[in-house]
C-alpha atoms as a PDB file:
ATOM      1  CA  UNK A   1     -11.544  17.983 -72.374  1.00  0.00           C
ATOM      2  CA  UNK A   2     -14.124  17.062 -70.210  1.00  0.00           C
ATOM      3  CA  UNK A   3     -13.423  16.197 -66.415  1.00  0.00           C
ATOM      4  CA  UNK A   4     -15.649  14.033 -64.927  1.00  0.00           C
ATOM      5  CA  UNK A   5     -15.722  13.875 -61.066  1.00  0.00           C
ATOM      6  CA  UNK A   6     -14.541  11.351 -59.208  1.00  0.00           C
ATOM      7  CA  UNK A   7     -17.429  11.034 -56.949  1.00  0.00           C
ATOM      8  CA  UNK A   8     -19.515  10.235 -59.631  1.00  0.00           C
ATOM      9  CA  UNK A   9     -16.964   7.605 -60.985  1.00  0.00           C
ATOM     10  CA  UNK A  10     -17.128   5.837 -57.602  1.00  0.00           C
ATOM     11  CA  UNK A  11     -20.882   6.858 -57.220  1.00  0.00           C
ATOM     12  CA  UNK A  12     -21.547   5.099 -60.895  1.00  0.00           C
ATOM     13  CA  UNK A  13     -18.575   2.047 -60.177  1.00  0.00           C
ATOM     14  CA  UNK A  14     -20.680   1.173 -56.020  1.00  0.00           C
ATOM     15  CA  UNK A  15     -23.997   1.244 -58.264  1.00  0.00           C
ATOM     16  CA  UNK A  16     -22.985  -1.401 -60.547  1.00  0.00           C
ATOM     17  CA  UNK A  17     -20.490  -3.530 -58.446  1.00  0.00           C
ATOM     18  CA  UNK A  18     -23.367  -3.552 -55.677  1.00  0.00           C
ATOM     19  CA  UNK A  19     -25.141  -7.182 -55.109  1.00  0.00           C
ATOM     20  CA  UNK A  20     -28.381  -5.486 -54.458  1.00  0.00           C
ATOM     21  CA  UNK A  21     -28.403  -4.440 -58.103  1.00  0.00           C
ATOM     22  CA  UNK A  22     -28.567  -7.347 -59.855  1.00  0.00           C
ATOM     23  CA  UNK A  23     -30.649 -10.600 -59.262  1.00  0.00           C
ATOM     24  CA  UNK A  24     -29.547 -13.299 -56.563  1.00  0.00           C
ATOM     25  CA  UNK A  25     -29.352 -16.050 -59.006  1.00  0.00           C
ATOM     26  CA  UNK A  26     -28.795 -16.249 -62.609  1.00  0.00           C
ATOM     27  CA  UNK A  27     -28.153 -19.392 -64.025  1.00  0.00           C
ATOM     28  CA  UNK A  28     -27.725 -20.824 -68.024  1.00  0.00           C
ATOM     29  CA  UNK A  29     -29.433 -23.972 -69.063  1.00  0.00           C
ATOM     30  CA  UNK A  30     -27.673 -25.650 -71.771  1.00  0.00           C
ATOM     31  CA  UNK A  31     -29.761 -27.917 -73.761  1.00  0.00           C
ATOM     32  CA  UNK A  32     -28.349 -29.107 -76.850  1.00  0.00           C
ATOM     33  CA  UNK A  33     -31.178 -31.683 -77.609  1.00  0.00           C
ATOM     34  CA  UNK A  34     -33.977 -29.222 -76.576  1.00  0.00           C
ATOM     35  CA  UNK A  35     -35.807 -27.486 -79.578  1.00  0.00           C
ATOM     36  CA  UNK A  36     -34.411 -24.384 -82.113  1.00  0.00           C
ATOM     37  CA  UNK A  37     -34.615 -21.615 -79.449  1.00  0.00           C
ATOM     38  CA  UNK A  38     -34.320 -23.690 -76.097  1.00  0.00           C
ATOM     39  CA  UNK A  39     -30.929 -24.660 -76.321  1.00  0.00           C
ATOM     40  CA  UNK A  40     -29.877 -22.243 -74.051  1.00  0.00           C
ATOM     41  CA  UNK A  41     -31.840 -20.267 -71.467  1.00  0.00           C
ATOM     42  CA  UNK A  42     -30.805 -16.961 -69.281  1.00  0.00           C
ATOM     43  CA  UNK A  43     -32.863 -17.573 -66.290  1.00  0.00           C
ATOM     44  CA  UNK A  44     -32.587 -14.857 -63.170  1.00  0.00           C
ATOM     45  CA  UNK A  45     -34.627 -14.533 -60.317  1.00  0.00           C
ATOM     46  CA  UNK A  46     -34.791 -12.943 -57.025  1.00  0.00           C
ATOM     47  CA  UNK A  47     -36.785 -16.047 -55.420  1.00  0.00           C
ATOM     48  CA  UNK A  48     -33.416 -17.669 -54.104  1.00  0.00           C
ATOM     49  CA  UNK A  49     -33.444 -18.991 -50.516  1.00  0.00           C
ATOM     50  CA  UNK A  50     -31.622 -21.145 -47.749  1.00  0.00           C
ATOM     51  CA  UNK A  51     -30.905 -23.032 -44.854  1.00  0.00           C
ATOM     52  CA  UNK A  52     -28.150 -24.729 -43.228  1.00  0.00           C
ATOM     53  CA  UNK A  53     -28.939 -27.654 -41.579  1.00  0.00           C
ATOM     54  CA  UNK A  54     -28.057 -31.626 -40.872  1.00  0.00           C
ATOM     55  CA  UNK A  55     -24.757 -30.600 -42.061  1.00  0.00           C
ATOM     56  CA  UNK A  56     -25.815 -29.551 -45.262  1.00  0.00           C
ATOM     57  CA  UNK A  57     -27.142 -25.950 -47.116  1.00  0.00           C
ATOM     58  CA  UNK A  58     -30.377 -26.967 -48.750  1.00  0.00           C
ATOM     59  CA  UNK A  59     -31.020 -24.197 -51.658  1.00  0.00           C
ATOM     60  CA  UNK A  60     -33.961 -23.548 -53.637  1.00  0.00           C
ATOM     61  CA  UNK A  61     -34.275 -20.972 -56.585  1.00  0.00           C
ATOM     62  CA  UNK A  62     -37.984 -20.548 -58.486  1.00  0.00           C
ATOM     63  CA  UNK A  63     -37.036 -18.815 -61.941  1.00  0.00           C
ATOM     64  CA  UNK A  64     -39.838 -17.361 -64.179  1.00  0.00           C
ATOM     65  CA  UNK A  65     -38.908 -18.001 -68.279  1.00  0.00           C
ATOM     66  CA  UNK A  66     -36.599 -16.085 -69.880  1.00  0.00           C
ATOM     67  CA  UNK A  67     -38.075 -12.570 -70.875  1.00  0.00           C
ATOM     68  CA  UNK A  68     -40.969 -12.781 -68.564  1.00  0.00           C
ATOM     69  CA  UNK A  69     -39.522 -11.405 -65.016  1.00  0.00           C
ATOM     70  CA  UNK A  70     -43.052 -11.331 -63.242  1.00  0.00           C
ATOM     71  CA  UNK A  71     -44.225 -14.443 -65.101  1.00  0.00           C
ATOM     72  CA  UNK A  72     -44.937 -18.206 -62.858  1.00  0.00           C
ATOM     73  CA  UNK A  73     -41.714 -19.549 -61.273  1.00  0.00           C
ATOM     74  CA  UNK A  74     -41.763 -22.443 -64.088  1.00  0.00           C
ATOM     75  CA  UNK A  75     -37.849 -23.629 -63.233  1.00  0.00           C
ATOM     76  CA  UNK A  76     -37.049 -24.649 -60.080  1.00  0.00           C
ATOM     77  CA  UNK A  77     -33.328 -25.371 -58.789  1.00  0.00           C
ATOM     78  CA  UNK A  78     -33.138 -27.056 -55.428  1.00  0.00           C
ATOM     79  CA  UNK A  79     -29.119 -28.152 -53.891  1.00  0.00           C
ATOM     80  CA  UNK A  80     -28.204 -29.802 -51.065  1.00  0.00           C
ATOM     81  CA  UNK A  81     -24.194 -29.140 -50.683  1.00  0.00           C
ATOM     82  CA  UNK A  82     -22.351 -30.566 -47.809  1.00  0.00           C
ATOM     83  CA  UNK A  83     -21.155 -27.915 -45.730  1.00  0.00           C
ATOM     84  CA  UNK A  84     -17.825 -29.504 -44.396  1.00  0.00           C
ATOM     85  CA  UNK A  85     -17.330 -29.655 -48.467  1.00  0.00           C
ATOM     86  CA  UNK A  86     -17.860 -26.270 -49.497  1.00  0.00           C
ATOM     87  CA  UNK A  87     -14.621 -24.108 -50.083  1.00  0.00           C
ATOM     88  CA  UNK A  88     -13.371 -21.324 -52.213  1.00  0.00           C
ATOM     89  CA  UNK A  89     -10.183 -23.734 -53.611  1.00  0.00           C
ATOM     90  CA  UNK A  90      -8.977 -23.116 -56.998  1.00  0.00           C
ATOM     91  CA  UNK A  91     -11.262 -21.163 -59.969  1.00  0.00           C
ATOM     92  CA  UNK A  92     -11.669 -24.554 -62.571  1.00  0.00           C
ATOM     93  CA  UNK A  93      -9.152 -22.726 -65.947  1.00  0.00           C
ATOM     94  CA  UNK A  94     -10.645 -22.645 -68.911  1.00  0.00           C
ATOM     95  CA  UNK A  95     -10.260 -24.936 -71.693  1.00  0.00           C
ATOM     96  CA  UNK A  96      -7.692 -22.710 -73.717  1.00  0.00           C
ATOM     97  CA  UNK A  97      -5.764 -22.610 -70.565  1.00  0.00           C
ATOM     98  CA  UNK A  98      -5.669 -26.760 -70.003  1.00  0.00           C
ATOM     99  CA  UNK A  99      -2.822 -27.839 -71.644  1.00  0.00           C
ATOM    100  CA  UNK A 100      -0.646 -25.289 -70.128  1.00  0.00           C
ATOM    101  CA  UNK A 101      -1.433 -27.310 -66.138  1.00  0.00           C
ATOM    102  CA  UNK A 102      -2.377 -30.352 -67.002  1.00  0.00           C
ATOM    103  CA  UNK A 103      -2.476 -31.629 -63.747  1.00  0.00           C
ATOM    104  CA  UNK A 104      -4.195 -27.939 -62.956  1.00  0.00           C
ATOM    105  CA  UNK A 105      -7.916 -28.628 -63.799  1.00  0.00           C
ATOM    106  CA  UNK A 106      -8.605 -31.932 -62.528  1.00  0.00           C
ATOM    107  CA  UNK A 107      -7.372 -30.642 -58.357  1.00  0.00           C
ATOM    108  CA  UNK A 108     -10.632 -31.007 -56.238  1.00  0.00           C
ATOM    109  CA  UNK A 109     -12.267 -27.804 -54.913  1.00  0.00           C
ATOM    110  CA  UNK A 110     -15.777 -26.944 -53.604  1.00  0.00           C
ATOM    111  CA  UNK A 111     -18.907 -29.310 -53.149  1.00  0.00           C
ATOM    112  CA  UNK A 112     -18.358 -32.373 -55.601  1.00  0.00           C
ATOM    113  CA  UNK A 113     -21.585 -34.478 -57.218  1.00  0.00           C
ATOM    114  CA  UNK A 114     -19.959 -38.234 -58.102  1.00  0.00           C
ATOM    115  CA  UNK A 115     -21.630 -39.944 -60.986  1.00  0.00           C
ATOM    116  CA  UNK A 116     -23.294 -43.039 -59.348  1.00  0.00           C
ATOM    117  CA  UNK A 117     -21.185 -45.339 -61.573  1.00  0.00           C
ATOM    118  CA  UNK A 118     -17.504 -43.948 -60.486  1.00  0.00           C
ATOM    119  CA  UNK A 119     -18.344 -43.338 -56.880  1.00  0.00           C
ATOM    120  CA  UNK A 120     -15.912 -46.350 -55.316  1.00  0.00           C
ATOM    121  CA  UNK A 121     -16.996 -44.999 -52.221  1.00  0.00           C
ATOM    122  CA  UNK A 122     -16.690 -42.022 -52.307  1.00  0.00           C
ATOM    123  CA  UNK A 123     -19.450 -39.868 -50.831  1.00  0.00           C
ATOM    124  CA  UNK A 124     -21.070 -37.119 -52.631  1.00  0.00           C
ATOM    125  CA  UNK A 125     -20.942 -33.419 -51.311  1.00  0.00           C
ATOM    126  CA  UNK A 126     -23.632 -32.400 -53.524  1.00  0.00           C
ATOM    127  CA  UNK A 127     -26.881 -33.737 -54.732  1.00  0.00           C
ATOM    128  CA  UNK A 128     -29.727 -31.433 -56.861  1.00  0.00           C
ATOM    129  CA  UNK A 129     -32.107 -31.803 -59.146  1.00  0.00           C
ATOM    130  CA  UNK A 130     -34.062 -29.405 -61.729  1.00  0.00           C
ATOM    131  CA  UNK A 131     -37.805 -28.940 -62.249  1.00  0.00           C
ATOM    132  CA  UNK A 132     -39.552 -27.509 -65.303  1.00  0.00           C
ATOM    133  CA  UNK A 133     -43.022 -27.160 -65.213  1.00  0.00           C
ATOM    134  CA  UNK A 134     -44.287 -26.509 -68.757  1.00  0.00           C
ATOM    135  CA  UNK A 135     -43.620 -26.890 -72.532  1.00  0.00           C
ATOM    136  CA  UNK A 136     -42.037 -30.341 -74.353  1.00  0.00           C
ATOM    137  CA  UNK A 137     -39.463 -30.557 -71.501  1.00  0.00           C
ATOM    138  CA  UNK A 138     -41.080 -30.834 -68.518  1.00  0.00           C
ATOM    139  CA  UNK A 139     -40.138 -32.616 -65.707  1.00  0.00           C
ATOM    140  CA  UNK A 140     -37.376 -33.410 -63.173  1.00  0.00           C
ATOM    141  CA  UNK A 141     -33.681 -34.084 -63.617  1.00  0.00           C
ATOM    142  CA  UNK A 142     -30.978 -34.918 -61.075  1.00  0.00           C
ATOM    143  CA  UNK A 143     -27.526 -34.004 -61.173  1.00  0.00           C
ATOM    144  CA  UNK A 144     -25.096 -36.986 -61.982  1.00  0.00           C
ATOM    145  CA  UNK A 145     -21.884 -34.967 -62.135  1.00  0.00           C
ATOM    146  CA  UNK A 146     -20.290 -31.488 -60.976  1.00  0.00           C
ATOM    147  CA  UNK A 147     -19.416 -28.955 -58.671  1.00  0.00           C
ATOM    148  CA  UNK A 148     -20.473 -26.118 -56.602  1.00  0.00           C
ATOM    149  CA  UNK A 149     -18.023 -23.545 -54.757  1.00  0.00           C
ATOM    150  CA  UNK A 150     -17.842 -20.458 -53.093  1.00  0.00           C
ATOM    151  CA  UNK A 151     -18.440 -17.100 -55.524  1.00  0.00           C
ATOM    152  CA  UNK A 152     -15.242 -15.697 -55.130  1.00  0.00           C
ATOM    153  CA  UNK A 153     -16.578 -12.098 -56.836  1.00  0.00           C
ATOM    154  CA  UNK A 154     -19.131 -11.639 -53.606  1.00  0.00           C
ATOM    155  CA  UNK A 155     -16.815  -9.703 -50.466  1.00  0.00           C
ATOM    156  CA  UNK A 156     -15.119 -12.380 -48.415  1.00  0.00           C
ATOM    157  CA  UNK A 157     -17.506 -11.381 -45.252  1.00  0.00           C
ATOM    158  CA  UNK A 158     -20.435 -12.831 -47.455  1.00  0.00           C
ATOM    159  CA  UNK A 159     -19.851 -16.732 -47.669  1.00  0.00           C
ATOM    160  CA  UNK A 160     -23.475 -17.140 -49.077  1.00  0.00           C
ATOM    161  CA  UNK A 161     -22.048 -16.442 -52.700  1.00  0.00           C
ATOM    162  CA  UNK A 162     -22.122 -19.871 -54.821  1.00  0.00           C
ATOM    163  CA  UNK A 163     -20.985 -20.512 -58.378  1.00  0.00           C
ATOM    164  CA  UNK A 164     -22.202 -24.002 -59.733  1.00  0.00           C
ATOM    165  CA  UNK A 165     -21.940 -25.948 -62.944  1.00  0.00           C
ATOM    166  CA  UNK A 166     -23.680 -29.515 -62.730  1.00  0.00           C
ATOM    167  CA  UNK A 167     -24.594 -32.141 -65.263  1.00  0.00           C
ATOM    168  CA  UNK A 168     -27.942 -33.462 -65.502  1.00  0.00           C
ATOM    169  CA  UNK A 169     -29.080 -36.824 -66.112  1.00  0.00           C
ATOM    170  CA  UNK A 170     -31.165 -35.814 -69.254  1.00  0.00           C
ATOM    171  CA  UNK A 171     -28.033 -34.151 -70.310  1.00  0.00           C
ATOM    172  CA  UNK A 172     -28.630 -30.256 -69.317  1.00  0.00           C
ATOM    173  CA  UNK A 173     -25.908 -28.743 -67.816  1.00  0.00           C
ATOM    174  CA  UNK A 174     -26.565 -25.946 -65.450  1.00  0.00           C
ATOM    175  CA  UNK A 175     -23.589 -22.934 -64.828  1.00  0.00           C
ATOM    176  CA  UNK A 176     -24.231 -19.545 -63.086  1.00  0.00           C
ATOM    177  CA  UNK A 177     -24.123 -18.355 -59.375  1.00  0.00           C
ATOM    178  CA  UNK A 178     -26.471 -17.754 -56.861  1.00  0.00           C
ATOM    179  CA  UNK A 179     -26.559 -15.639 -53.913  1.00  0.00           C
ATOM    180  CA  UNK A 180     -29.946 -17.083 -51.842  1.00  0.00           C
ATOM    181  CA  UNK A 181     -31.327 -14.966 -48.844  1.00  0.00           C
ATOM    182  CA  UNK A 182     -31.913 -16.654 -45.633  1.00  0.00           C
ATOM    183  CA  UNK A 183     -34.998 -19.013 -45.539  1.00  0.00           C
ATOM    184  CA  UNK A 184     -38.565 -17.770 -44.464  1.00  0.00           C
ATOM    185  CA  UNK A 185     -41.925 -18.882 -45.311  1.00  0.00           C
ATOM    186  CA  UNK A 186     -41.724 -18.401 -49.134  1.00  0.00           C
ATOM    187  CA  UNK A 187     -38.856 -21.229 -49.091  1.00  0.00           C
ATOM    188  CA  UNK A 188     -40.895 -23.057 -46.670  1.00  0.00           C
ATOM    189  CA  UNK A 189     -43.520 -23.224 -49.336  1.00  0.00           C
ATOM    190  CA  UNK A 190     -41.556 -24.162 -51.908  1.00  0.00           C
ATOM    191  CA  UNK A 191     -39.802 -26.975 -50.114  1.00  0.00           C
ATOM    192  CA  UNK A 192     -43.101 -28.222 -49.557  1.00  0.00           C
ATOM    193  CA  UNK A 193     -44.177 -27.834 -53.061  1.00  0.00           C
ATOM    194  CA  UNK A 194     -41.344 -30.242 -53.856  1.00  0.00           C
ATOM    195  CA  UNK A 195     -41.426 -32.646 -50.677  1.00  0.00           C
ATOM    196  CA  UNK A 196     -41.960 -35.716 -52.859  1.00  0.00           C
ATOM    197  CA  UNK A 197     -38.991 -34.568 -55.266  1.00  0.00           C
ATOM    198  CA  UNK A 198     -36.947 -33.747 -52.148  1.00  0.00           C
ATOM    199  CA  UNK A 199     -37.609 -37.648 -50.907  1.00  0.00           C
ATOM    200  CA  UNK A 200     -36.893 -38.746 -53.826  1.00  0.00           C
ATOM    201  CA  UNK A 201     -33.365 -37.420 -54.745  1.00  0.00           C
ATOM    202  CA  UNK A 202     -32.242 -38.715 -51.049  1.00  0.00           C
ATOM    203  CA  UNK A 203     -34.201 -42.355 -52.345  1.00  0.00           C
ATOM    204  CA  UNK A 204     -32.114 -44.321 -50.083  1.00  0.00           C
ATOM    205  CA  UNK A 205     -28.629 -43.122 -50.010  1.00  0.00           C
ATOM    206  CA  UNK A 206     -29.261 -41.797 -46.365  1.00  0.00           C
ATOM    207  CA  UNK A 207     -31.988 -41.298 -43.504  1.00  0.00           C
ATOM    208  CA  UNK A 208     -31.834 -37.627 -42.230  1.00  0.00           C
ATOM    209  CA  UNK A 209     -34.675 -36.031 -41.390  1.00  0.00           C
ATOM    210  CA  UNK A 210     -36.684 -34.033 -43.570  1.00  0.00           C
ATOM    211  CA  UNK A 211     -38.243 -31.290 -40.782  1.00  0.00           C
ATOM    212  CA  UNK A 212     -41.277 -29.364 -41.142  1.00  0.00           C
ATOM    213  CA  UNK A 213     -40.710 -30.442 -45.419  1.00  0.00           C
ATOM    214  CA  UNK A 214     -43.853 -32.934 -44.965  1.00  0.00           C
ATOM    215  CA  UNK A 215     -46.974 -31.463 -43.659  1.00  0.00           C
ATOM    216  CA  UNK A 216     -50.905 -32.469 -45.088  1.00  0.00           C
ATOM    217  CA  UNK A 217     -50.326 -30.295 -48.339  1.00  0.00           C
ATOM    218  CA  UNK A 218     -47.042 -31.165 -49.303  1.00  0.00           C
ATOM    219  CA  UNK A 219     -46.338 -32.565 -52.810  1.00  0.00           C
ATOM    220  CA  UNK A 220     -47.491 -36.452 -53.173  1.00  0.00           C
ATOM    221  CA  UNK A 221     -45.741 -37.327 -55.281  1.00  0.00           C
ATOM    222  CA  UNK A 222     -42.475 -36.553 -57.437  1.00  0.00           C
ATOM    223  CA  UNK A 223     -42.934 -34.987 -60.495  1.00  0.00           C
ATOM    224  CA  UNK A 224     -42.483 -37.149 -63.592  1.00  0.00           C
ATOM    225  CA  UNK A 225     -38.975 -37.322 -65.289  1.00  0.00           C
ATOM    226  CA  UNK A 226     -38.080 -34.520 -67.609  1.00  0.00           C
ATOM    227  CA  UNK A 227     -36.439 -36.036 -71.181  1.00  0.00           C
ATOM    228  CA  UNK A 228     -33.642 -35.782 -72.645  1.00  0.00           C
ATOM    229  CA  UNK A 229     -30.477 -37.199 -74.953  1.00  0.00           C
END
């Protein structure tokens, strides 16, 4: 029998458990009203940024299409998760697990979104919307319902780890994780690129200030809603 060394166990194990080596987001659209073939897109991408400020972590992720890693940056995610909301709390079970803790899978945990309609209130830690540029879908769609937390896989000295699964007022739900890099000028120029949608997902549910967002070539307006079921 072969013996393989255990230096090239760990060497082989640090390769593929390390961050580095995989991309910073990867998300899954799930589309059941999109056309044969849409349904459900793997999108990754390296182009994941933020910045905490106003007491929030504003997030933006460009994705190119599935299959087409240097392709345009046609799906763009952009959060804004309320920081004093944001905690690693209790992994959601999964639906063969439910009936076992009933109580179990409703507790709160991370950055909530409240549907509009069953807020009583209550003030949302999260807020998002998704932007797809091309093909029968395109458009922008907010989130109306779900959560973002901490990714509890990432080493506990690396809070920027998130794990999100949203609904979207078309009817897209979005789950995956995201690990974004520290803002710079490429998320400065995105943010701009999406000023308008930016202004209006806040609409008037507060007043903070938007920063250096609007300058002379920011976006003018938002871009059109995206349809859905």
């Amino acid at each position: 029998m072969h013996r393989i060394p255990l230096c090239g166990v760990t060497l082989v194990m640090a390769t593929l458990l390390s961050p580095g080596c995989s991309n910073p987001a990867r998300i899954s659209l799930i589309q059941p009203f999109a056309p044969t073939g849409q349904q459900i897109l793997e999108l990754a991408t390296e182009t994941a940024y933020e910045e905490v400020r106003d007491g929030y972590r504003h997030v933006i992720a460009a994705f190119p299409r599935p299959h087409d890693p240097t392709g345009p940056r046609d799906f763009v995610l952009y959060m804004e998760i309320r920081t004093d909301r944001l905690g690693h709390g209790p992994a959601p079970l999964p639906d063969w697990l439910k009936f076992l803790f009933p109580g179990r899978a409703d507790l709160p945990y991370g950055a909530r979104c409240v549907p509009p309609e069953n807020e009583r209130g209550e003030v949302s830690g999260l807020r998002g919307f998704l932007v797809q540029r091309v093909g029968r879908l395109a458009g922008r769609t907010e989130f109306v319902e779900g959560r973002v937390t901490r990714d509890r896989r990432w080493n506990e000295r690396d809070a920027r780890g998130l794990m999100l699964d949203v609904r979207c007022h078309d009817g897209t739900r979005i789950t995956g994780s995201i690990r974004p890099r520290p803002g710079g000028a490429e998320m400065a120029a995105l943010l701009r690129r999406h000023a308008a949608d930016i202004a209006a997902l806040r609409d008037h549910r507060d007043t903070e200030a938007t920063g250096a967002v609007f300058t002379a070539d920011a976006q003018a307006a938002p871009t059109p809603p995206r349809r859905g079921m």
